[in-house]
N, C-alpha and C. Protein backbone atom coordinates (compact mmCIF):
# COMPACT_ATOMS: atom_id res chain seq x y z
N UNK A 1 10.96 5.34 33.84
CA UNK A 1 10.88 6.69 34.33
C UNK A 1 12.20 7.04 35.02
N UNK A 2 12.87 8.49 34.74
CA UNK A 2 13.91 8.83 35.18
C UNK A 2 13.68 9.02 36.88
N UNK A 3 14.61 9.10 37.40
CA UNK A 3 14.80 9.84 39.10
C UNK A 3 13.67 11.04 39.23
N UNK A 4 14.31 11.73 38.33
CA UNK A 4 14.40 13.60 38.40
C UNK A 4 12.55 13.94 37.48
N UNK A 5 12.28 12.63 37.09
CA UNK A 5 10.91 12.96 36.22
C UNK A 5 10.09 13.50 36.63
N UNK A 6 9.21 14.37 36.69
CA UNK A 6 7.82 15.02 37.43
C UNK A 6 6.59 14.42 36.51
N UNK A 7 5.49 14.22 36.85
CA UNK A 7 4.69 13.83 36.48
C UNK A 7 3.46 14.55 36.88
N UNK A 8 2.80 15.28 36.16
CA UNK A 8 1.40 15.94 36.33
C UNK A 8 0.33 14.75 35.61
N UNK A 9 -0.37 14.72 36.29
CA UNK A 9 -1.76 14.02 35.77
C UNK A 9 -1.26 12.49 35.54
N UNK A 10 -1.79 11.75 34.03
CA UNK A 10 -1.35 10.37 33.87
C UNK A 10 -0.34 10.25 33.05
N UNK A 11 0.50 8.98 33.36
CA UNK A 11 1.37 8.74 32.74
C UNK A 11 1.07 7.15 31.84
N UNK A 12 1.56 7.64 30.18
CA UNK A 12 0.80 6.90 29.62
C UNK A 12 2.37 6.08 28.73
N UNK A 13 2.20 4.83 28.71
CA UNK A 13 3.37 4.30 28.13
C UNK A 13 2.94 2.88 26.88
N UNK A 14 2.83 3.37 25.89
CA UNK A 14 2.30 1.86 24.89
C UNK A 14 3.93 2.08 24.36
N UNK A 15 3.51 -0.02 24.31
CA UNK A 15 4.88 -0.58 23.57
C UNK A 15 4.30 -1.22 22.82
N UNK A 16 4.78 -1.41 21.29
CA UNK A 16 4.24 -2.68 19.97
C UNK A 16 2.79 -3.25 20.00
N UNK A 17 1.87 -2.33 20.58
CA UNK A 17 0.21 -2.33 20.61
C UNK A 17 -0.64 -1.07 19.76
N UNK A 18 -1.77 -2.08 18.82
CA UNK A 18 -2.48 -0.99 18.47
C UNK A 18 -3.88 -0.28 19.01
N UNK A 19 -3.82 0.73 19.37
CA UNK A 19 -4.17 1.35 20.39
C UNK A 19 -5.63 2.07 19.71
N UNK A 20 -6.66 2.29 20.45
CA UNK A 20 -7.82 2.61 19.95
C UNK A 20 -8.07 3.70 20.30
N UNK A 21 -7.67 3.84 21.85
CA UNK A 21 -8.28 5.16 22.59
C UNK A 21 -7.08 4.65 23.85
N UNK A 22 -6.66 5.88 24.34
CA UNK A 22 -5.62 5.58 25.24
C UNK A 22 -5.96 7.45 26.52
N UNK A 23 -5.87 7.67 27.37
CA UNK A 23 -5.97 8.70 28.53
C UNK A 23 -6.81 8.57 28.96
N UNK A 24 -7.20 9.75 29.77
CA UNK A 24 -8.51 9.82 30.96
C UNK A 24 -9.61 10.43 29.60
N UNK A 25 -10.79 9.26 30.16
CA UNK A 25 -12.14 9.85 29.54
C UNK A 25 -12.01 9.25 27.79
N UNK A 26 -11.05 8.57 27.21
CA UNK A 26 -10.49 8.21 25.98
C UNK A 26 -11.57 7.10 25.78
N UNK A 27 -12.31 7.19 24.46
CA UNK A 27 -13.24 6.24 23.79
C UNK A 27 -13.17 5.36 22.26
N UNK A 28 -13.21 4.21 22.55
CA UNK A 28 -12.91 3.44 21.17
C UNK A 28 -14.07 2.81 20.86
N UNK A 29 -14.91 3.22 19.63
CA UNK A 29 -16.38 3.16 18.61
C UNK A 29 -15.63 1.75 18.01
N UNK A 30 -14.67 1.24 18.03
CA UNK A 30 -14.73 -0.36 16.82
C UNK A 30 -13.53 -0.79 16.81
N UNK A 31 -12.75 -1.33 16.12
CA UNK A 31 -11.52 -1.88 15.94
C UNK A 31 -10.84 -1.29 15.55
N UNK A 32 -9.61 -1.15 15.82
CA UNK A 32 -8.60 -0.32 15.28
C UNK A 32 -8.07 -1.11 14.21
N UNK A 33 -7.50 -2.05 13.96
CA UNK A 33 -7.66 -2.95 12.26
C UNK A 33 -8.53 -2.03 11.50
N UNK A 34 -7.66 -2.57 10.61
CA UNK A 34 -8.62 -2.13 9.09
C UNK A 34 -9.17 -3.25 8.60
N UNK A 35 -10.43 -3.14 7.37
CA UNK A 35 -10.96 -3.98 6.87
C UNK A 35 -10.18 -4.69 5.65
N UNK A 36 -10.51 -6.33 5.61
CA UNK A 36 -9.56 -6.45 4.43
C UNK A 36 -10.79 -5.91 3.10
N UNK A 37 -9.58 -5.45 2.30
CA UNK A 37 -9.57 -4.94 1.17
C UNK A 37 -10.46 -6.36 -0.16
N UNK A 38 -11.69 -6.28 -0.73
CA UNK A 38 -11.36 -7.38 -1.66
C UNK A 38 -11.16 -6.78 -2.62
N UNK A 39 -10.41 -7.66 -3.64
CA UNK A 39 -10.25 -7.39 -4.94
C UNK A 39 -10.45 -8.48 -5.92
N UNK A 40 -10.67 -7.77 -7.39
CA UNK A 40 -10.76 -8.76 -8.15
C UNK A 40 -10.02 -9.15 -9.09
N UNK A 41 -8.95 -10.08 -8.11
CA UNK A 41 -7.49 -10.46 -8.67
C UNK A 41 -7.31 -11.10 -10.09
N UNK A 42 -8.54 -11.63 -10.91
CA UNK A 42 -8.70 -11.59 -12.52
C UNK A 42 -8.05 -10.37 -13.04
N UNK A 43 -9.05 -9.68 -12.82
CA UNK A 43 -9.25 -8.29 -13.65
C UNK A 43 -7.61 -7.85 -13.39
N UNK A 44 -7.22 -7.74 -12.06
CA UNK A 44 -5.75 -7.21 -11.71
C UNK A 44 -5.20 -7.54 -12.13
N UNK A 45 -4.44 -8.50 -12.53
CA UNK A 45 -3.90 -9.77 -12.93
C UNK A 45 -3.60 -9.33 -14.57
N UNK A 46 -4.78 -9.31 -14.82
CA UNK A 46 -4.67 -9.33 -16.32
C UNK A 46 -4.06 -7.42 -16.77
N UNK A 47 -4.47 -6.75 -16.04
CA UNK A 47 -4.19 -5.48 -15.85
C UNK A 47 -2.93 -5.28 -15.57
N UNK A 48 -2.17 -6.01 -15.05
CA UNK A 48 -0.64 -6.14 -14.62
C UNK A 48 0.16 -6.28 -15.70
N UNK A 49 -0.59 -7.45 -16.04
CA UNK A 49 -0.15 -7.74 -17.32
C UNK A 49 0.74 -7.09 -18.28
N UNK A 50 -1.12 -6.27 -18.72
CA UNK A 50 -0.49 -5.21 -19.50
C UNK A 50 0.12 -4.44 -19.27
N UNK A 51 0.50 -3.69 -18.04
CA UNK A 51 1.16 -2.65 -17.98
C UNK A 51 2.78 -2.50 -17.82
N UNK A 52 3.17 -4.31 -17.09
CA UNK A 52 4.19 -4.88 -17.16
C UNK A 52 4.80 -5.30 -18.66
N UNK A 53 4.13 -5.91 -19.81
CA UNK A 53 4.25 -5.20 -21.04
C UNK A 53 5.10 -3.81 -21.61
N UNK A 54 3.76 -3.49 -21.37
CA UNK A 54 4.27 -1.72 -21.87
C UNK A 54 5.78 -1.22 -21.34
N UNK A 55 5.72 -1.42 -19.57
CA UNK A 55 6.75 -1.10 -19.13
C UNK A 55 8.18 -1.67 -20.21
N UNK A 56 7.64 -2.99 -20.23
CA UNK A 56 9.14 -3.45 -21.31
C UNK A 56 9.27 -3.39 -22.59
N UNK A 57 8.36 -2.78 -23.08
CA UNK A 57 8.36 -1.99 -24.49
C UNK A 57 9.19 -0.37 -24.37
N UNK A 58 9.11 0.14 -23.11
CA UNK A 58 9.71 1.12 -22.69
C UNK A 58 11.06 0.71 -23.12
N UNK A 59 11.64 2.12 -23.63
CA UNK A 59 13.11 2.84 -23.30
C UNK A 59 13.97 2.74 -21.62
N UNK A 60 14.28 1.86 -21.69
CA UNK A 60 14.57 1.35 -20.24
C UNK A 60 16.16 2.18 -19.67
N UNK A 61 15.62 3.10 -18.35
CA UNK A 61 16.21 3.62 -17.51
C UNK A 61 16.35 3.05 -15.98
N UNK A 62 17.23 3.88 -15.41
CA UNK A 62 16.70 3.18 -13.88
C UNK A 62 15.00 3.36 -13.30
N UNK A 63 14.89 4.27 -13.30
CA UNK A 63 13.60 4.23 -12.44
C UNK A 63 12.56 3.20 -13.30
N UNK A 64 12.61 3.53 -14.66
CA UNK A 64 11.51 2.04 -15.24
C UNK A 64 11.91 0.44 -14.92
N UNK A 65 13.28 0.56 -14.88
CA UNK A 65 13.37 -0.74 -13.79
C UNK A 65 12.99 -1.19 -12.58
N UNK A 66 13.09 -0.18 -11.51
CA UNK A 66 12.87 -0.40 -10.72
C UNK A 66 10.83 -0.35 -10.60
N UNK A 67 10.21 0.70 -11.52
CA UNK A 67 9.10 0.04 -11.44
C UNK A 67 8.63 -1.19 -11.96
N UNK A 68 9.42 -1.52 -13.17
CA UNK A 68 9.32 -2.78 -13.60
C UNK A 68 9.09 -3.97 -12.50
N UNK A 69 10.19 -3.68 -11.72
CA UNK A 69 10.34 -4.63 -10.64
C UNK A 69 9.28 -4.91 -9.63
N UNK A 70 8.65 -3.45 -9.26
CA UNK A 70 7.47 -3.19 -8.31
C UNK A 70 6.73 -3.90 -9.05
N UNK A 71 5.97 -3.62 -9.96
CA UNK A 71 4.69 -4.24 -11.12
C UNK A 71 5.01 -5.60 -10.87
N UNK A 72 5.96 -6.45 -10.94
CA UNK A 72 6.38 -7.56 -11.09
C UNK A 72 6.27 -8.41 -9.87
N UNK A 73 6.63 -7.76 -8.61
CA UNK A 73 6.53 -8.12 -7.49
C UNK A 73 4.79 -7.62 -6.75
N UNK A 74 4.33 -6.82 -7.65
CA UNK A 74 2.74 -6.83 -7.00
C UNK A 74 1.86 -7.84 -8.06
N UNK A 75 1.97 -7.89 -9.55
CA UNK A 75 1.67 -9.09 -9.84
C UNK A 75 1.89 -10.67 -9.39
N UNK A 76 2.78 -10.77 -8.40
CA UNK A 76 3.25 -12.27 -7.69
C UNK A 76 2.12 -12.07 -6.52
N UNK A 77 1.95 -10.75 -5.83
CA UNK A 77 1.21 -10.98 -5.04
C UNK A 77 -0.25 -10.64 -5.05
N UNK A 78 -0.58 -10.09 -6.74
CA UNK A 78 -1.84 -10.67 -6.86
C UNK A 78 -2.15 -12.22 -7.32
N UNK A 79 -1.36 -12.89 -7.56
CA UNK A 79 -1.84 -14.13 -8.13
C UNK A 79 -1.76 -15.13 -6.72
N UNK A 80 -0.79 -14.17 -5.78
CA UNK A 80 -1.10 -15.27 -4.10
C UNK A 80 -2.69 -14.24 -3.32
N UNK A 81 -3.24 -13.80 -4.11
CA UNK A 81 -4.19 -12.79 -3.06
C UNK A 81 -3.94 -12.32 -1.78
N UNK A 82 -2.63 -11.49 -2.40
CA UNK A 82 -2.34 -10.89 -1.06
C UNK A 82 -2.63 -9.13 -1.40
N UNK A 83 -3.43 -9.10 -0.75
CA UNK A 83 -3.73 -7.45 -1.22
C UNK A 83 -3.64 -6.84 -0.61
N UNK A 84 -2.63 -6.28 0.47
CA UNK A 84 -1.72 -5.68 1.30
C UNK A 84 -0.18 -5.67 0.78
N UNK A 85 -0.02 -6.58 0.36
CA UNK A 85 1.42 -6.49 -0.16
C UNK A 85 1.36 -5.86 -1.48
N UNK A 86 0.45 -6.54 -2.27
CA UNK A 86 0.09 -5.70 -3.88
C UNK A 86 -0.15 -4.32 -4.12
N UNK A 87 -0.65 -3.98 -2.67
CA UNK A 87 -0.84 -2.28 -2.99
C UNK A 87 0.11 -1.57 -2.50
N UNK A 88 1.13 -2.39 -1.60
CA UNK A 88 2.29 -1.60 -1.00
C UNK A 88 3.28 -1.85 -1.94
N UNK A 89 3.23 -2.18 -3.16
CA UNK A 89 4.11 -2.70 -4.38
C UNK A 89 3.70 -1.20 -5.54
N UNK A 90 1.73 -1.32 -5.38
CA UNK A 90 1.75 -0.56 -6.52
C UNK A 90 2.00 0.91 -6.34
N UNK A 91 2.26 1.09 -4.74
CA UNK A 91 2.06 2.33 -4.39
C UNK A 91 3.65 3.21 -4.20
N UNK A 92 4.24 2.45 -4.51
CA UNK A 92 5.42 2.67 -4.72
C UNK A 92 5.78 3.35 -6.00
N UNK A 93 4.59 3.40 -7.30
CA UNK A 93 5.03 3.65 -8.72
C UNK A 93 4.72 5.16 -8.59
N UNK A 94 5.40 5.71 -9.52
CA UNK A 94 5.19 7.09 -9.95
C UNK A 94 4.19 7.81 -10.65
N UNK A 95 4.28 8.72 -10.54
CA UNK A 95 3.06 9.76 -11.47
C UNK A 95 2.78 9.39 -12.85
N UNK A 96 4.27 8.79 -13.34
CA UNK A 96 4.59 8.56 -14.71
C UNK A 96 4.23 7.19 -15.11
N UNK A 97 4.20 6.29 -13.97
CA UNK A 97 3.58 4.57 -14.13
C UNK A 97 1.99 5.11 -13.82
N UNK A 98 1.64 5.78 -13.10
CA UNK A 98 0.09 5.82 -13.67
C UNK A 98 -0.46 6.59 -14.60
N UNK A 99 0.56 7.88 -15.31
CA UNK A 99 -0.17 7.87 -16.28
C UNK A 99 -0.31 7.21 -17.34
N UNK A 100 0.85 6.55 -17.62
CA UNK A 100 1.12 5.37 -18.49
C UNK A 100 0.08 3.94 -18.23
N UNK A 101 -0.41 4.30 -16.88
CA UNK A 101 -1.45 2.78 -16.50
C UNK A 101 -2.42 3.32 -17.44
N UNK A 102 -3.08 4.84 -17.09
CA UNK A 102 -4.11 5.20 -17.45
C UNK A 102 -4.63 5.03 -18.85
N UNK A 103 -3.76 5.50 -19.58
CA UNK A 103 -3.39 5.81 -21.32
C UNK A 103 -3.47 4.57 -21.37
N UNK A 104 -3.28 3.09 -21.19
CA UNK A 104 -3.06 1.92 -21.55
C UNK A 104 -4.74 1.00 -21.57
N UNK A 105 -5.50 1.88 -20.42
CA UNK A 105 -6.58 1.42 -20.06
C UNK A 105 -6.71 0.42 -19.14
N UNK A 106 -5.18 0.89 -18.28
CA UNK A 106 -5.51 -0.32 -17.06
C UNK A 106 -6.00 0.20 -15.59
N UNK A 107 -7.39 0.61 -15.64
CA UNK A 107 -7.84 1.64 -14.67
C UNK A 107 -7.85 1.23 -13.33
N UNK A 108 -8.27 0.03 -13.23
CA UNK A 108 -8.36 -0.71 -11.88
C UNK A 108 -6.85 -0.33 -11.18
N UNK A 109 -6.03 -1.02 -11.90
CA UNK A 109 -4.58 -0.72 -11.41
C UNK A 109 -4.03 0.75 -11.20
N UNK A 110 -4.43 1.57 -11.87
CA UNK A 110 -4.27 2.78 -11.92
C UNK A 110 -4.70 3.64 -10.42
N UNK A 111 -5.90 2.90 -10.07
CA UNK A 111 -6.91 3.44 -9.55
C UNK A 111 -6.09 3.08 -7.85
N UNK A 112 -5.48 1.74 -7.80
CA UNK A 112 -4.72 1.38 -6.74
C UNK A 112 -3.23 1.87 -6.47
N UNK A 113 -3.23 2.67 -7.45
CA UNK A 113 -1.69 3.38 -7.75
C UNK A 113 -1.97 4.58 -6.62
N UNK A 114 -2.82 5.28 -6.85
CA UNK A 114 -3.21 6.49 -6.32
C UNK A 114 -3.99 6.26 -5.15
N UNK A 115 -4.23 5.19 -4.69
CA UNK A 115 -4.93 4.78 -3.06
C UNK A 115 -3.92 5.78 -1.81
């Protein structure tokens, strides 16, 4: 707090905490975490697959590389069951990697594209 600061009512200060309910009269119903996610890293897996495929049947530009790369790096982390990292991989792809998931029939994956 500065010298010159005025302060009406409370003064509220969070550092690197996740916070549920924080002021006067403030109420927290459950955990602020989220639930883990399951998935069914077969089905994904094999769904990656294909779409990692297709991708390299593609006319290869930058951006299909670089989703190439995403697909590639969320398939590593479906086969470690990490499904926080896999969806922050798939969620990175474009309009154009899911419609291309879709058309391919890889819906599951598709379906985590658009989460």
């Amino acid at each position: 707090m500065k010298k010159n600061d005025i302060i009406m009512g409370d003064k509220i200060s969070v550092h690197n905490s996740a916070i549920g309910a924080m002021g006067r009269g403030a109420v927290n119903y459950g955990p602020v975490s989220t639930s883990k996610e399951k998935y069914d890293y077969p089905i994904i897996l094999e769904e990656l697959q294909k779409l990692k495929n297709a991708l390299y049947t593609a006319p290869q530009n930058d951006e299909q590389i670089i989703a190439l790369s995403a697909v590639i790096h969320a398939e590593d982390a479906a086969r470690n069951e990490d499904g926080p990292a896999m969806t922050t991989h798939l969620k990175k792809l474009g309009t154009w990697v899911f419609n291309l998931a879709r058309d391919i029939g890889v819906n599951v994956v598709a379906s985590i594209i658009t989460q």
